[in-house]
C-alpha atoms as a PDB file:
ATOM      1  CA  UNK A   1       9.452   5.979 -26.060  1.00  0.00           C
ATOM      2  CA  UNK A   2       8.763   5.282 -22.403  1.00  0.00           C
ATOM      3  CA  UNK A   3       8.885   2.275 -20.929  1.00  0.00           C
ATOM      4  CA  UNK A   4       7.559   1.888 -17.965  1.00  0.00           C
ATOM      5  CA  UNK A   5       8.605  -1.482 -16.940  1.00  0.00           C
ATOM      6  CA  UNK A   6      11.795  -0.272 -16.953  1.00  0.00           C
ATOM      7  CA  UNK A   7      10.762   3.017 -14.945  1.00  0.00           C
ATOM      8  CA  UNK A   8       8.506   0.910 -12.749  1.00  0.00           C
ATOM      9  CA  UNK A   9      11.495  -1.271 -11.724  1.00  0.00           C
ATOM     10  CA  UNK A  10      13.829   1.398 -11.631  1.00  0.00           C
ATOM     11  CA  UNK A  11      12.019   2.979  -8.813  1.00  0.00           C
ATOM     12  CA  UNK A  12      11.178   0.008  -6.817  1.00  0.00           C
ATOM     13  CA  UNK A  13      15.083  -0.031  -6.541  1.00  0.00           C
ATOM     14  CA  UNK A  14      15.146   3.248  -5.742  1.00  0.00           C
ATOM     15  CA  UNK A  15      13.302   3.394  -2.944  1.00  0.00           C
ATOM     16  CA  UNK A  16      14.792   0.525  -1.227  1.00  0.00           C
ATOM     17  CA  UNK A  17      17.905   1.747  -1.516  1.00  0.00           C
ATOM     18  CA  UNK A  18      16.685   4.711  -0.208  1.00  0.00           C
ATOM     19  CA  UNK A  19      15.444   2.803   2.837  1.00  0.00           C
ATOM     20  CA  UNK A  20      18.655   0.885   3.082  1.00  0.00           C
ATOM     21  CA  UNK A  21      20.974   3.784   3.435  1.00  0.00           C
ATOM     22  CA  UNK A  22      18.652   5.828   5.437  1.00  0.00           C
ATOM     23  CA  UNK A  23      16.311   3.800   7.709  1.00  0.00           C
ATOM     24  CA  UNK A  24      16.510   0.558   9.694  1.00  0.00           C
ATOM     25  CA  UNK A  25      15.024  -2.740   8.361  1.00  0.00           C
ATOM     26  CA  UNK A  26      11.956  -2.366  10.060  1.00  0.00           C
ATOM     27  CA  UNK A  27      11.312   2.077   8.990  1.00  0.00           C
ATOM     28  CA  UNK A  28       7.865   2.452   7.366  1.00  0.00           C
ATOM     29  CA  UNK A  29       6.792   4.750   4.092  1.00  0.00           C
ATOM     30  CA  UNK A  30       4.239   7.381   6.086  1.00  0.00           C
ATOM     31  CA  UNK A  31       1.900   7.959   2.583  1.00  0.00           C
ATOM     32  CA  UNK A  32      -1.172  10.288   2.490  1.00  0.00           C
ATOM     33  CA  UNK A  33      -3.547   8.924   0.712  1.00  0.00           C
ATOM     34  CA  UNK A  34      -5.929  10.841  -1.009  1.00  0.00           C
ATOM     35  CA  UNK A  35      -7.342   8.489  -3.528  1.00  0.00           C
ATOM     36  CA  UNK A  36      -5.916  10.236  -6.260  1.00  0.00           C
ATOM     37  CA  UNK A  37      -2.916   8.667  -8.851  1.00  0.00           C
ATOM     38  CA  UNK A  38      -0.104   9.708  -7.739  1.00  0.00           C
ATOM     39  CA  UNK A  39      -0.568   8.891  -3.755  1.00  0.00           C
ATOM     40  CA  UNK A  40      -1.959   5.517  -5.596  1.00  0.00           C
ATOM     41  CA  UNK A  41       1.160   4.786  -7.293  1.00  0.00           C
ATOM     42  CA  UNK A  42       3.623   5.626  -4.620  1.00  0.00           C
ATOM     43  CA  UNK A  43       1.836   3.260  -2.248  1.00  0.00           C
ATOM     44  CA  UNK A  44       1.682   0.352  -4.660  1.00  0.00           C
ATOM     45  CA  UNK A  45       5.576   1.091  -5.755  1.00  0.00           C
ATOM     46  CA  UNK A  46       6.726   1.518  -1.890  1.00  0.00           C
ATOM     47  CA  UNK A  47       4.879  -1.984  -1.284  1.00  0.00           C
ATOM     48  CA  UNK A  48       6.576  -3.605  -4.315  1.00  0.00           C
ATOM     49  CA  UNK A  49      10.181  -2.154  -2.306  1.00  0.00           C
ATOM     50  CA  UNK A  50       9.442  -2.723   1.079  1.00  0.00           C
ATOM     51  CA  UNK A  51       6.411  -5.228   2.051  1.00  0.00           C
ATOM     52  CA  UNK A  52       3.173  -3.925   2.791  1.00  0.00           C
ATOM     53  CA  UNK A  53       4.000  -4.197   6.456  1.00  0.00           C
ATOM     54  CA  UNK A  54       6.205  -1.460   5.981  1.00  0.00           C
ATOM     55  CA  UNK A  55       3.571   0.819   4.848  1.00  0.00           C
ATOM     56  CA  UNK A  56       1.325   3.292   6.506  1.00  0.00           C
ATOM     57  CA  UNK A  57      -1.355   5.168   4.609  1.00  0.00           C
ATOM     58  CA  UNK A  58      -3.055   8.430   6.643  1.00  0.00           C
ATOM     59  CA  UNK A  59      -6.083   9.210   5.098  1.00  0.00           C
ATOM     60  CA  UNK A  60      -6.692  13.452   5.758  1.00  0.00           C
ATOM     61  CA  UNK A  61     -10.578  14.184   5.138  1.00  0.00           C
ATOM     62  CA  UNK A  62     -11.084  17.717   5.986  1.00  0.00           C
ATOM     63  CA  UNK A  63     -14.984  16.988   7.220  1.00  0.00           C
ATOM     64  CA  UNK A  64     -16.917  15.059   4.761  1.00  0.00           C
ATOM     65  CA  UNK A  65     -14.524  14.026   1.793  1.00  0.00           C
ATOM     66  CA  UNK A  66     -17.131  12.815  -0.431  1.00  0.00           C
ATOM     67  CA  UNK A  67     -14.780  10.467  -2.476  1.00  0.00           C
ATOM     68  CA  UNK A  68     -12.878   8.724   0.477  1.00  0.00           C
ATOM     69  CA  UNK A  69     -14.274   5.629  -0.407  1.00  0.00           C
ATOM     70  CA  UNK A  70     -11.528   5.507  -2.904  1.00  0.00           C
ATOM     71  CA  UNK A  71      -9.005   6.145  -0.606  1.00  0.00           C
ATOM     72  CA  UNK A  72     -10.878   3.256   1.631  1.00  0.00           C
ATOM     73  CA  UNK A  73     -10.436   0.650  -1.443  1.00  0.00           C
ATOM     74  CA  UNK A  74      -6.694   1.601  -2.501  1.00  0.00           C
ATOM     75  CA  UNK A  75      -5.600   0.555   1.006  1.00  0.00           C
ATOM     76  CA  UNK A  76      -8.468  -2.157   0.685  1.00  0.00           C
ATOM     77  CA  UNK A  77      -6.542  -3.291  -3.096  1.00  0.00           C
ATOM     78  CA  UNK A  78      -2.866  -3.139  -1.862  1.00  0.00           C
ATOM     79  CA  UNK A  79      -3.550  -5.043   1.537  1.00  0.00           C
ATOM     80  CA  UNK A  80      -1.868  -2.059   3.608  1.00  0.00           C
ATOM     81  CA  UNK A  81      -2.549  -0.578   7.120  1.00  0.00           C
ATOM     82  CA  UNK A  82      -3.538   3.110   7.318  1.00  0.00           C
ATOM     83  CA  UNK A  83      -5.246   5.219   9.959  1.00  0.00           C
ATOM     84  CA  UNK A  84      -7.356   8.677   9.292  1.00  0.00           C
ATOM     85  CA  UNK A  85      -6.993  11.568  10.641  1.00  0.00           C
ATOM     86  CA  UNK A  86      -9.792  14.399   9.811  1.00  0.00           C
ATOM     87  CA  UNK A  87      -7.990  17.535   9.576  1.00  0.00           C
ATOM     88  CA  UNK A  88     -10.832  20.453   9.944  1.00  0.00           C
ATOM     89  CA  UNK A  89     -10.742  21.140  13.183  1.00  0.00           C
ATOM     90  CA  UNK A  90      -7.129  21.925  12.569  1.00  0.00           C
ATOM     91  CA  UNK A  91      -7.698  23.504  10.095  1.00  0.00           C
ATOM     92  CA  UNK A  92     -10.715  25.969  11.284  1.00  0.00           C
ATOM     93  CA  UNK A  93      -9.186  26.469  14.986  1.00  0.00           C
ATOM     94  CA  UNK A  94      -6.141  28.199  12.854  1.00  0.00           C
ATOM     95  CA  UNK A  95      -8.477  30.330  11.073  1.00  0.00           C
ATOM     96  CA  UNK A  96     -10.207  31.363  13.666  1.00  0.00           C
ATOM     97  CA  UNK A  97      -6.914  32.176  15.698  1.00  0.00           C
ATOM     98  CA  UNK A  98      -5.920  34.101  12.531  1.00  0.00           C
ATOM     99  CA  UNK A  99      -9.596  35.987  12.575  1.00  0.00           C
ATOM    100  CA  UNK A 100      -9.482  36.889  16.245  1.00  0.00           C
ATOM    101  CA  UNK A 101      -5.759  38.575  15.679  1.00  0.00           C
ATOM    102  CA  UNK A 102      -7.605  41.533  13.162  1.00  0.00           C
ATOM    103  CA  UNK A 103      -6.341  39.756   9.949  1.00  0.00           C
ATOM    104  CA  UNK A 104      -8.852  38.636   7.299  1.00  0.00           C
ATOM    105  CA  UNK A 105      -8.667  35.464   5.067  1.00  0.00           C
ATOM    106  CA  UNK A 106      -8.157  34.989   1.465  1.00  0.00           C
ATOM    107  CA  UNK A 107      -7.946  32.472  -1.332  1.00  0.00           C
ATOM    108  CA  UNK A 108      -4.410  31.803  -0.871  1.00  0.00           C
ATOM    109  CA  UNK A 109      -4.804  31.152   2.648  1.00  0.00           C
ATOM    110  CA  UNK A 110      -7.519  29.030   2.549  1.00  0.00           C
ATOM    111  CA  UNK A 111      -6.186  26.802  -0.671  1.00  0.00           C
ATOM    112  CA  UNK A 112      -3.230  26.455   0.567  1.00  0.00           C
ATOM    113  CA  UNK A 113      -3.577  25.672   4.656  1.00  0.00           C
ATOM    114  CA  UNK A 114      -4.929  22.448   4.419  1.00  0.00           C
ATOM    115  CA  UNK A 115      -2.266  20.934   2.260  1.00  0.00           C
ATOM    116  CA  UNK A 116       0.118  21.991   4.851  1.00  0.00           C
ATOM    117  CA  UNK A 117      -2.013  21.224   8.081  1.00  0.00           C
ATOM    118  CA  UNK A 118      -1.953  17.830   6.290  1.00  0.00           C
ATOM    119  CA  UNK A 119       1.984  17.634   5.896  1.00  0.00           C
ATOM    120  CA  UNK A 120       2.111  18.824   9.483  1.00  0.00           C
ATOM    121  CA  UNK A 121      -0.183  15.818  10.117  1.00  0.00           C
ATOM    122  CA  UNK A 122       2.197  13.294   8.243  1.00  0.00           C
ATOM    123  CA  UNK A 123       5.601  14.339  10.052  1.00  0.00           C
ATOM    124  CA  UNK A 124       3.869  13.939  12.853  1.00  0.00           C
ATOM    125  CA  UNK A 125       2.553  10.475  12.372  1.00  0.00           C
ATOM    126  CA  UNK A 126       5.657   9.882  10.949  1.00  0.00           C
ATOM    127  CA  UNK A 127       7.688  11.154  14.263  1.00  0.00           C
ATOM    128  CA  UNK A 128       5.369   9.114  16.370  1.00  0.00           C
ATOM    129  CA  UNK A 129       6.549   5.727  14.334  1.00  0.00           C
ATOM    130  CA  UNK A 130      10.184   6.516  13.175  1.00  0.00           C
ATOM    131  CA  UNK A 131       8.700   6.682   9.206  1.00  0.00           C
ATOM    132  CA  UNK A 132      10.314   8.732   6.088  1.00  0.00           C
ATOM    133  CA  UNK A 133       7.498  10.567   4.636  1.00  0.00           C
ATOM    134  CA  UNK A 134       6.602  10.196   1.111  1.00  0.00           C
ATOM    135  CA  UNK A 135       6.273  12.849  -1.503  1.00  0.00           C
ATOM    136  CA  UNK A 136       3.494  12.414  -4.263  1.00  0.00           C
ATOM    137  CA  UNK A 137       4.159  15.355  -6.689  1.00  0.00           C
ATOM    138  CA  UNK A 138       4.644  14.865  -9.597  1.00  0.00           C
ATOM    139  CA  UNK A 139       6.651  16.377 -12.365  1.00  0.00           C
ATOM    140  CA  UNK A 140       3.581  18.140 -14.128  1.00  0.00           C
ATOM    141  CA  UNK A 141       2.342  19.731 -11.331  1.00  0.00           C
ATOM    142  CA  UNK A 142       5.800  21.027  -9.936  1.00  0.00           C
ATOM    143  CA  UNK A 143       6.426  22.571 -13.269  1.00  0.00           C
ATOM    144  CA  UNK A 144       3.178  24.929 -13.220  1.00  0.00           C
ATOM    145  CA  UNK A 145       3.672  25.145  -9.545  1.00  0.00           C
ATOM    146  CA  UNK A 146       0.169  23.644  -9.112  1.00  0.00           C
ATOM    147  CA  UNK A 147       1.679  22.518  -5.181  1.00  0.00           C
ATOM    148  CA  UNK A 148       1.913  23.764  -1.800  1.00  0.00           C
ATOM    149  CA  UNK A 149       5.005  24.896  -0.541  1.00  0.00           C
ATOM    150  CA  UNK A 150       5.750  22.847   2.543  1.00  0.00           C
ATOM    151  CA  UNK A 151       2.602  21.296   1.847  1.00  0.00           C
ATOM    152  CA  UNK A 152       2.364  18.623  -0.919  1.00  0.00           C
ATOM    153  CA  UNK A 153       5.307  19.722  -1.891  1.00  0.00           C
ATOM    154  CA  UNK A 154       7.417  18.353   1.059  1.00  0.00           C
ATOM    155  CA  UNK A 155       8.298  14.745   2.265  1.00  0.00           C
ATOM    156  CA  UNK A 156      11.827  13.099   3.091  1.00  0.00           C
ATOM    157  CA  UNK A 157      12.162  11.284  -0.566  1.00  0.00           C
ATOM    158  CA  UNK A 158       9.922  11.751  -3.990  1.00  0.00           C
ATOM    159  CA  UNK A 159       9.588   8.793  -6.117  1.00  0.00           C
ATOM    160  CA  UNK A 160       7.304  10.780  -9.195  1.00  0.00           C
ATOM    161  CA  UNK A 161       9.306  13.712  -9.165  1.00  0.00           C
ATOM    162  CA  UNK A 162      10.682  13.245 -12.685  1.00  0.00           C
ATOM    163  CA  UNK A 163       8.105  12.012 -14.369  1.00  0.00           C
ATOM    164  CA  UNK A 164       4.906  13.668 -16.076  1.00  0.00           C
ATOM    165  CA  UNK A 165       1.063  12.871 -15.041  1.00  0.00           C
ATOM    166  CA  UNK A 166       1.309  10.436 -18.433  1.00  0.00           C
ATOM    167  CA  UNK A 167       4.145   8.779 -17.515  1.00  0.00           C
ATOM    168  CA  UNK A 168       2.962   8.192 -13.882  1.00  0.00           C
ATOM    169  CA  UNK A 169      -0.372   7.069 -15.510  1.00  0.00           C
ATOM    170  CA  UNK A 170       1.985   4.268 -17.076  1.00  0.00           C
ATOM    171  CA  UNK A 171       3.685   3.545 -14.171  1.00  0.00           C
ATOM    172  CA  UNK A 172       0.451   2.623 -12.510  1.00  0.00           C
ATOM    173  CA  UNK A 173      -1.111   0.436 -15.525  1.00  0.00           C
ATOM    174  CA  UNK A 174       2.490  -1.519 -15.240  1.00  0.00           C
ATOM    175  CA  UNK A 175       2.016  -1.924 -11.205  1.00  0.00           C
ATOM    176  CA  UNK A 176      -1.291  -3.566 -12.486  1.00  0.00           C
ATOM    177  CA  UNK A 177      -3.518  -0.765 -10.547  1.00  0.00           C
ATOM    178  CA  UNK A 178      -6.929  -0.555 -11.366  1.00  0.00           C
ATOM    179  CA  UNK A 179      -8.320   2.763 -13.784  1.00  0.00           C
ATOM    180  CA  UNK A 180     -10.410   3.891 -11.101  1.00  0.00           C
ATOM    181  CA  UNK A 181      -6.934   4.644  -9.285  1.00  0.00           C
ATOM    182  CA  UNK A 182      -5.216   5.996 -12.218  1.00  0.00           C
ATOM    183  CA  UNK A 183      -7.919   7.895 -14.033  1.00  0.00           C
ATOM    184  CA  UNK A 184      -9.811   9.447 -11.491  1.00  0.00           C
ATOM    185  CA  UNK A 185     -10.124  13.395 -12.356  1.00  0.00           C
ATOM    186  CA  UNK A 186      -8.325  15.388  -9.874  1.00  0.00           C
ATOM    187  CA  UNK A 187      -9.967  17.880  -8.163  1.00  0.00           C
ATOM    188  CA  UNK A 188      -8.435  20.889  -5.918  1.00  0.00           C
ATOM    189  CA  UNK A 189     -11.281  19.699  -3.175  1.00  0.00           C
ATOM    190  CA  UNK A 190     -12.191  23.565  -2.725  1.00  0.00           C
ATOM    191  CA  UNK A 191     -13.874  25.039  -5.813  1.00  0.00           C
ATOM    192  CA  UNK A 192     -14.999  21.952  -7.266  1.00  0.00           C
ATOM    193  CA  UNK A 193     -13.456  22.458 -10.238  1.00  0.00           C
ATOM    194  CA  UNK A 194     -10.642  20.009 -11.462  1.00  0.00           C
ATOM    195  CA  UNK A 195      -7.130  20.660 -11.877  1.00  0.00           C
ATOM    196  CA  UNK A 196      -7.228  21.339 -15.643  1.00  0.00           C
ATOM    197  CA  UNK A 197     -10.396  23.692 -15.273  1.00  0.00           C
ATOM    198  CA  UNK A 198      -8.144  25.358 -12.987  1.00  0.00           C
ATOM    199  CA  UNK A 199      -4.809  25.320 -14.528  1.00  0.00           C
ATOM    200  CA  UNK A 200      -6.569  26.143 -18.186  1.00  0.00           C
ATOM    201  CA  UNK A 201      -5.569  23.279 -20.406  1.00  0.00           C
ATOM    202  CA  UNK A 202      -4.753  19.606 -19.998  1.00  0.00           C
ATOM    203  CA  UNK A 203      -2.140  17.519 -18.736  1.00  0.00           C
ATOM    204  CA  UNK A 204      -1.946  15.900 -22.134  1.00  0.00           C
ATOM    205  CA  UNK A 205      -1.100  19.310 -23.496  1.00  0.00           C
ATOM    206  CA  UNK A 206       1.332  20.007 -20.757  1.00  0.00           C
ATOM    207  CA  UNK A 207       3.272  16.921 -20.670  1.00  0.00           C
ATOM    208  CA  UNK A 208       3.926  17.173 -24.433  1.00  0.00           C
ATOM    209  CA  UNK A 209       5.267  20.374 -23.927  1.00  0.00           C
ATOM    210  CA  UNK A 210       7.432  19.468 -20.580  1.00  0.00           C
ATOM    211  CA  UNK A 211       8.970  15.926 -22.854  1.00  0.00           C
ATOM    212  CA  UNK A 212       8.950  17.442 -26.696  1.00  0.00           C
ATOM    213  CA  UNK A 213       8.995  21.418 -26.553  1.00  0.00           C
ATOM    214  CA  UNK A 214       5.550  21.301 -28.485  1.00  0.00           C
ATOM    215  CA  UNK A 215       2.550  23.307 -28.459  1.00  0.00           C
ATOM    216  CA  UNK A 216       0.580  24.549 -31.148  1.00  0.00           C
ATOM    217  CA  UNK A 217      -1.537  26.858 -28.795  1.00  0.00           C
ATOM    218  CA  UNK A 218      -0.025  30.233 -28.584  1.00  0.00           C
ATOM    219  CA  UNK A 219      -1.670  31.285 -25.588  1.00  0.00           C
ATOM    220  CA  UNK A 220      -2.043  28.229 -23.450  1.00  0.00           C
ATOM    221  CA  UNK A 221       2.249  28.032 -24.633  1.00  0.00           C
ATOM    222  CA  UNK A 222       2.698  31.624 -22.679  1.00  0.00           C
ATOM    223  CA  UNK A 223       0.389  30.521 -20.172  1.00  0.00           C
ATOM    224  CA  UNK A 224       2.736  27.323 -18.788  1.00  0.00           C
ATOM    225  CA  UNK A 225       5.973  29.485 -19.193  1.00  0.00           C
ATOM    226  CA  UNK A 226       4.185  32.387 -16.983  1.00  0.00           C
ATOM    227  CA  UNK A 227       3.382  29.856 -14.464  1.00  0.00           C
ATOM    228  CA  UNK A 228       6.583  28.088 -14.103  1.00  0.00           C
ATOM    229  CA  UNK A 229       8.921  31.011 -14.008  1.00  0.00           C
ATOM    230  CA  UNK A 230       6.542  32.527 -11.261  1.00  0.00           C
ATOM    231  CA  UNK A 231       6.431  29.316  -9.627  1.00  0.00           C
ATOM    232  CA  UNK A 232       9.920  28.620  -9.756  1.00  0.00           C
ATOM    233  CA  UNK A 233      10.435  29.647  -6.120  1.00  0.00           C
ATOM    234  CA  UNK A 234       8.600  26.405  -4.910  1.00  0.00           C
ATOM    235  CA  UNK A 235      11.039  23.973  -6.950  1.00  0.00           C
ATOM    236  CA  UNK A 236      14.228  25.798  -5.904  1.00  0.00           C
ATOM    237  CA  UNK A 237      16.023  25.797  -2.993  1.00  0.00           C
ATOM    238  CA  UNK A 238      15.287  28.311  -0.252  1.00  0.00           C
ATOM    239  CA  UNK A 239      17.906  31.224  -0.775  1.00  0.00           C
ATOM    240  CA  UNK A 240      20.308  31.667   1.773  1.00  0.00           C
ATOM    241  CA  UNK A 241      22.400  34.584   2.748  1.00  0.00           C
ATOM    242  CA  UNK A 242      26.453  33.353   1.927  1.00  0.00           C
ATOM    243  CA  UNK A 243      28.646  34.989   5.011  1.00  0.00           C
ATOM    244  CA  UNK A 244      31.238  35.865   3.228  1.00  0.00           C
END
């Protein structure tokens, strides 16, 4: 069974150790905070390791974010500083460079940009201040490959990498987070739909496969080992040519 007391405290550990061997005393967690769990949880556990005035959120709106105000009362909750940075003119100055060179837009394009323009945002705030940048992902999403390369997908240490949307879900109830943190529905923030309605089946479902090899849907069971063998390029290193 998990326990996430154990977990919890485990990674508290983890990141300051982390911190210790590679940052001074005074090096700040850079966090993006979208409002969602798993940016929840890694603030709240990188305030349990280093103080909260070690911690900078960046809020990323990309125009009107219509559920920032969660994002507002996280950093409210936890007592840290955070500054926001609104992303879409970034974002639509690239597209319309893009548009003027003759190339056209699609889907993948547009989903994935942002995420990255946001990253891009992050290093950069983190540059500016001598931060490490944290990673969010966690191990449910990595496995479908429901991330960004170099977008979400990046950051200089990843404290829910191992651990399924369930178990982070723990994690947060043990760092005493309120369920407006930890169960909000997750939405891509394009289509409107939410991450299961766009993945085809639940996190529930997934995680039980990813921890006990189970699933009694035949389909939806073909479906997650499509998607992470096809996705496997985003977890693995980048290949390199071997002189040899």
């Amino acid at each position: 069974m998990f326990d996430a007391k154990k977990v919890k405290n485990q990674i508290v550990e983890w990141i300051a150790d982390y911190f210790q061997d590679n940052a001074t005393s005074e090096t700040k967690a850079v966090i993006g905070i979208s409002g969602g769990k798993d940016s929840s949880i890694v603030a709240a556990l990188c305030k349990e390791a280093l103080g909260k005035e070690r911690i900078l959120g960046v809020l990323m709106p990309q125009g009107n974010q219509h559920d920032i105000d969660v994002s507002y009362d996280l950093c409210k909750t936890l007592d840290i500083p955070y500054v926001e940075i609104n992303i879409m003119e970034s974002v639509q100055s690239l597209y319309d460079e893009i548009k003027k060179s003759g190339l056209e837009l699609n889907t993948i394009a547009t989903f994935n940009t942002p995420a990255r323009i946001r990253m891009t945002t992050l290093y950069a705030v983190s540059g500016s201040i001598g931060g490490r940048v944290a990673n969010t992902s966690n191990l449910s999403e990595n496995w479908v490959g429901y991330n960004t390369k170099f977008g979400d997908s990046a950051g200089d240490f990843s404290p829910l990498a191992n651990l399924t949307a369930t178990e982070v879900k723990a994690i947060g109830r043990e760092l005493g987070l309120s369920s407006k943190f930890i169960d909000k529905t997750p939405i891509d923030g394009l289509s409107g739909k939410t991450d299961e309605e766009n993945l085809g089946f639940t996190y529930d479902i997934l995680d039980k496969y990813i921890r006990e090899n189970v699933c009694n849907d035949k389909k939806i069971k073909e479906k997650i080992d499509k998607l992470h063998s096809s996705n496997l390029h985003k977890a693995n290193p980048m290949p390199t040519f071997q002189l040899k």
